[in-house]
Protein backbone atom coordinates (compact mmCIF):
# COMPACT_ATOMS: atom_id res chain seq x y z
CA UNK A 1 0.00 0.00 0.00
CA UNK A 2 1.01 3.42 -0.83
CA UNK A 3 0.56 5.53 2.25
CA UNK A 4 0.99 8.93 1.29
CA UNK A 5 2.21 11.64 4.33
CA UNK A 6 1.54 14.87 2.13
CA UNK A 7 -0.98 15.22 -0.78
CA UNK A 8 0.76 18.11 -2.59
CA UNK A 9 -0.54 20.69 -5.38
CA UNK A 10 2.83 22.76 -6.91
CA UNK A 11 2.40 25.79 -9.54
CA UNK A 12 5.24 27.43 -11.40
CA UNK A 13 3.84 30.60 -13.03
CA UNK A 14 2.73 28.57 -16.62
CA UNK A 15 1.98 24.99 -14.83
CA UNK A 16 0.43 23.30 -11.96
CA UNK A 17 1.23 19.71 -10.60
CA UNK A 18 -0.89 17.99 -8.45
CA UNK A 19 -1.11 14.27 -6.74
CA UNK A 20 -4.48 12.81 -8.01
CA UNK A 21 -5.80 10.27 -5.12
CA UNK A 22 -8.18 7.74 -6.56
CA UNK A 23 -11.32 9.29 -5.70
CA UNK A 24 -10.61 11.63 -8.39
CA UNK A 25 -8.94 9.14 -10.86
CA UNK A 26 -11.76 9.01 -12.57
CA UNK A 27 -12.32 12.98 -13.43
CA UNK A 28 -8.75 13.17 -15.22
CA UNK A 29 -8.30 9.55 -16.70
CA UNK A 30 -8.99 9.46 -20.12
CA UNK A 31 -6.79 12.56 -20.40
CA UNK A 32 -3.80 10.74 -18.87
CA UNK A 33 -4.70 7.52 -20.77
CA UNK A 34 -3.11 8.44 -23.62
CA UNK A 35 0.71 9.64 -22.62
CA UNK A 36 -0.05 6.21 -20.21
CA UNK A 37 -0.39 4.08 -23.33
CA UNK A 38 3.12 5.48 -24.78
CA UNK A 39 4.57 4.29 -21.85
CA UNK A 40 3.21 1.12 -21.05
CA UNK A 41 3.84 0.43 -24.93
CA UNK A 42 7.26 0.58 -23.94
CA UNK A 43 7.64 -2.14 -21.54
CA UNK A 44 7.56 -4.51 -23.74
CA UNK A 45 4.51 -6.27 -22.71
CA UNK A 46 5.39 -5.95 -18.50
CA UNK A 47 2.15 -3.61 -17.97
CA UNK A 48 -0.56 -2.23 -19.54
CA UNK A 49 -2.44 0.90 -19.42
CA UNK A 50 -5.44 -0.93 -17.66
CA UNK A 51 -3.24 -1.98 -14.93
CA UNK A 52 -1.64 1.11 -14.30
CA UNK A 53 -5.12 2.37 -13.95
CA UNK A 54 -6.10 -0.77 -11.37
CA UNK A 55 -2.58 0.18 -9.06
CA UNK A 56 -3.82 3.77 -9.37
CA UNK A 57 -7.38 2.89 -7.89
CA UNK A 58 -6.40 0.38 -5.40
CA UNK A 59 -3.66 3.03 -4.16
CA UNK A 60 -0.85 0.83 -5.12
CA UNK A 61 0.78 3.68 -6.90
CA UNK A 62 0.10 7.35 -7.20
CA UNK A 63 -1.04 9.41 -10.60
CA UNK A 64 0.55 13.11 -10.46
CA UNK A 65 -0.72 15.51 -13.35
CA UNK A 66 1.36 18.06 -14.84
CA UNK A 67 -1.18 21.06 -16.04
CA UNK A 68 -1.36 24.22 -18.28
CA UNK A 69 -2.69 26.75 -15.73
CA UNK A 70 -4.66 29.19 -18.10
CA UNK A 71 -6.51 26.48 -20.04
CA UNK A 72 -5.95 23.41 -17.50
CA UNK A 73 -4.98 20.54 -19.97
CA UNK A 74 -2.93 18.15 -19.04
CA UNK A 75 0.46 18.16 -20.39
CA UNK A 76 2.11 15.38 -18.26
CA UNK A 77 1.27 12.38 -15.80
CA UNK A 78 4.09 10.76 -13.71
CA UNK A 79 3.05 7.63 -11.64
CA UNK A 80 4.97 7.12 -8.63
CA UNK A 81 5.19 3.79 -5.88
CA UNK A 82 7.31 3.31 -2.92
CA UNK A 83 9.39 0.92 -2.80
CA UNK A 84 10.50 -0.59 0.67
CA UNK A 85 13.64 -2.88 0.70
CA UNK A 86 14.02 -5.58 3.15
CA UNK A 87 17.36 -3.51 4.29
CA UNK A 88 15.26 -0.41 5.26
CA UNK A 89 15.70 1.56 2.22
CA UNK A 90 12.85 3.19 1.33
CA UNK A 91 12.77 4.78 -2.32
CA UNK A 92 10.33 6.64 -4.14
CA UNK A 93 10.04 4.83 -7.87
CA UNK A 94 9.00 7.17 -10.93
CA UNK A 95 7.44 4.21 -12.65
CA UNK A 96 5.88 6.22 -15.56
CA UNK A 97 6.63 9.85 -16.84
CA UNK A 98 5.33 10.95 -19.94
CA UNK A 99 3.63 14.15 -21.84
CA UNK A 100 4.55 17.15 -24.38
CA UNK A 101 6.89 19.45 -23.93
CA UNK A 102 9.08 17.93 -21.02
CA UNK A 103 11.25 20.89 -20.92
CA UNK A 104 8.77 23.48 -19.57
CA UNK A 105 7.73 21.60 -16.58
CA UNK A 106 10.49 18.93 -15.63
CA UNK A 107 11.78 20.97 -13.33
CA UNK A 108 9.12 21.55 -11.63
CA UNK A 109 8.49 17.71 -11.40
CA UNK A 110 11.73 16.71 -10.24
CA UNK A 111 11.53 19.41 -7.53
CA UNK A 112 8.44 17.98 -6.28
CA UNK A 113 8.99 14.40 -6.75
CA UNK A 114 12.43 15.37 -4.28
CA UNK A 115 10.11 16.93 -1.42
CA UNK A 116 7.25 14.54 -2.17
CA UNK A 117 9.71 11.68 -1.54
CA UNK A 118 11.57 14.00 1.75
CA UNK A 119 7.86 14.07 3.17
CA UNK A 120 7.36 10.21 3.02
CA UNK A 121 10.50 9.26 4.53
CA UNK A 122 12.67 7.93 1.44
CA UNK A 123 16.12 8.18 1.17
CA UNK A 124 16.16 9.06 -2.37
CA UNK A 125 13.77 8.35 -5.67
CA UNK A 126 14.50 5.75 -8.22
CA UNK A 127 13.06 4.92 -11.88
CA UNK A 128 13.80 3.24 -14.84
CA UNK A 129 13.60 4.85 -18.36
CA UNK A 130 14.34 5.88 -21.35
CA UNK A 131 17.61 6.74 -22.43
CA UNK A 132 16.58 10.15 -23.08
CA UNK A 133 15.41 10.82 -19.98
CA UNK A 134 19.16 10.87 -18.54
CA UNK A 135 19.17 14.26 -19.99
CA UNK A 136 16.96 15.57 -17.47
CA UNK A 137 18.97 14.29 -14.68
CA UNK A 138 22.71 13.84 -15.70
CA UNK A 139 24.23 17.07 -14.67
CA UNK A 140 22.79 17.15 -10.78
CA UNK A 141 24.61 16.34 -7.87
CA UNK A 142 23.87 12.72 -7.01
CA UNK A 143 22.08 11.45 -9.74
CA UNK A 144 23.45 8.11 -11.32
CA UNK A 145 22.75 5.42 -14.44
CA UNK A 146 23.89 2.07 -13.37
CA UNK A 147 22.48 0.90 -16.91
CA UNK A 148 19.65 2.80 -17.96
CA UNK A 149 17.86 2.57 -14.11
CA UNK A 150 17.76 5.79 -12.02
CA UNK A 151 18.95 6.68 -8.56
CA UNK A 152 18.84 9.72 -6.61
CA UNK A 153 20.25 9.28 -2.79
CA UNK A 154 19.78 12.82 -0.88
CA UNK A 155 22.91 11.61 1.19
CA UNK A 156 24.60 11.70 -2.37
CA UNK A 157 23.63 15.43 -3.28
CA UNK A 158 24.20 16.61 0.73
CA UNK A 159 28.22 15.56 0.24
């Protein structure tokens, strides 16, 4: 289960972010469906949109929408879990990130994602992805690619 500390709701000045909890799945999904199916198309047959949907519901992961503030489309969805180790560790995983135009809110993501995760109690966030995404990511403090999988420590970025 996917206990969730903080439900948070971040604006820059163009775009808003929010945590959708699945009471409200059902008001935004058909607009996140579709940068969903992208994704799930790319794991080679591991998950499908309808699942992601089911975790989403069933609070086994957590849909965040990226918005346009003046006409409140959705330009982004991110699904997040947390992931407890048996050694303690506990890690939030970006399972999903997809949308249009990346470059105007990703910042704004990561930034949240980083607090969401501080809020919960993880030591870092984790995700696996395209290679492309290591753009987003490679010049920060702390951020590595052992292969093409994701890790952010905070102890990493504090040295």
């Amino acid at each position: 289960m996917n206990e969730i500390v903080k439900e948070p709701n971040i604006a820059t000045e163009e775009h808003g972010l929010s945590l959708i909890t699945s009471d409200k799945l059902s008001l935004v999904w058909k607009k996140c469906e579709r940068y969903l199916k992208k994704s799930a198309n790319r794991s080679s047959n591991r998950i499908r949109v309808e699942d992601i949907f089911y975790d989403c519901l069933n609070n086994n992961c957590n849909l965040w929408i990226i918005f346009n503030k003046e006409n409140l489309e959705i330009s982004g969805v991110l699904i997040t879990m947390f992931n407890n180790y048996p050694t303690g560790k506990k890690m939030l995983n970006v399972e999903h990130t997809s949308g249009t135009n990346m470059q105007n809110w990703i910042e704004i993501g990561l930034e949240t994602m980083i607090k969401f995760a501080k809020s919960n109690d993880c030591d870092g966030i984790e995700g696996i992805g395209r290679h492309g995404q290591w753009n987003w990511v490679k010049n920060r403090k702390g951020w590595k690619k052992p292969a093409t999988f994701y890790e952010f420590n905070f102890k990493d970025a504090e040295e």
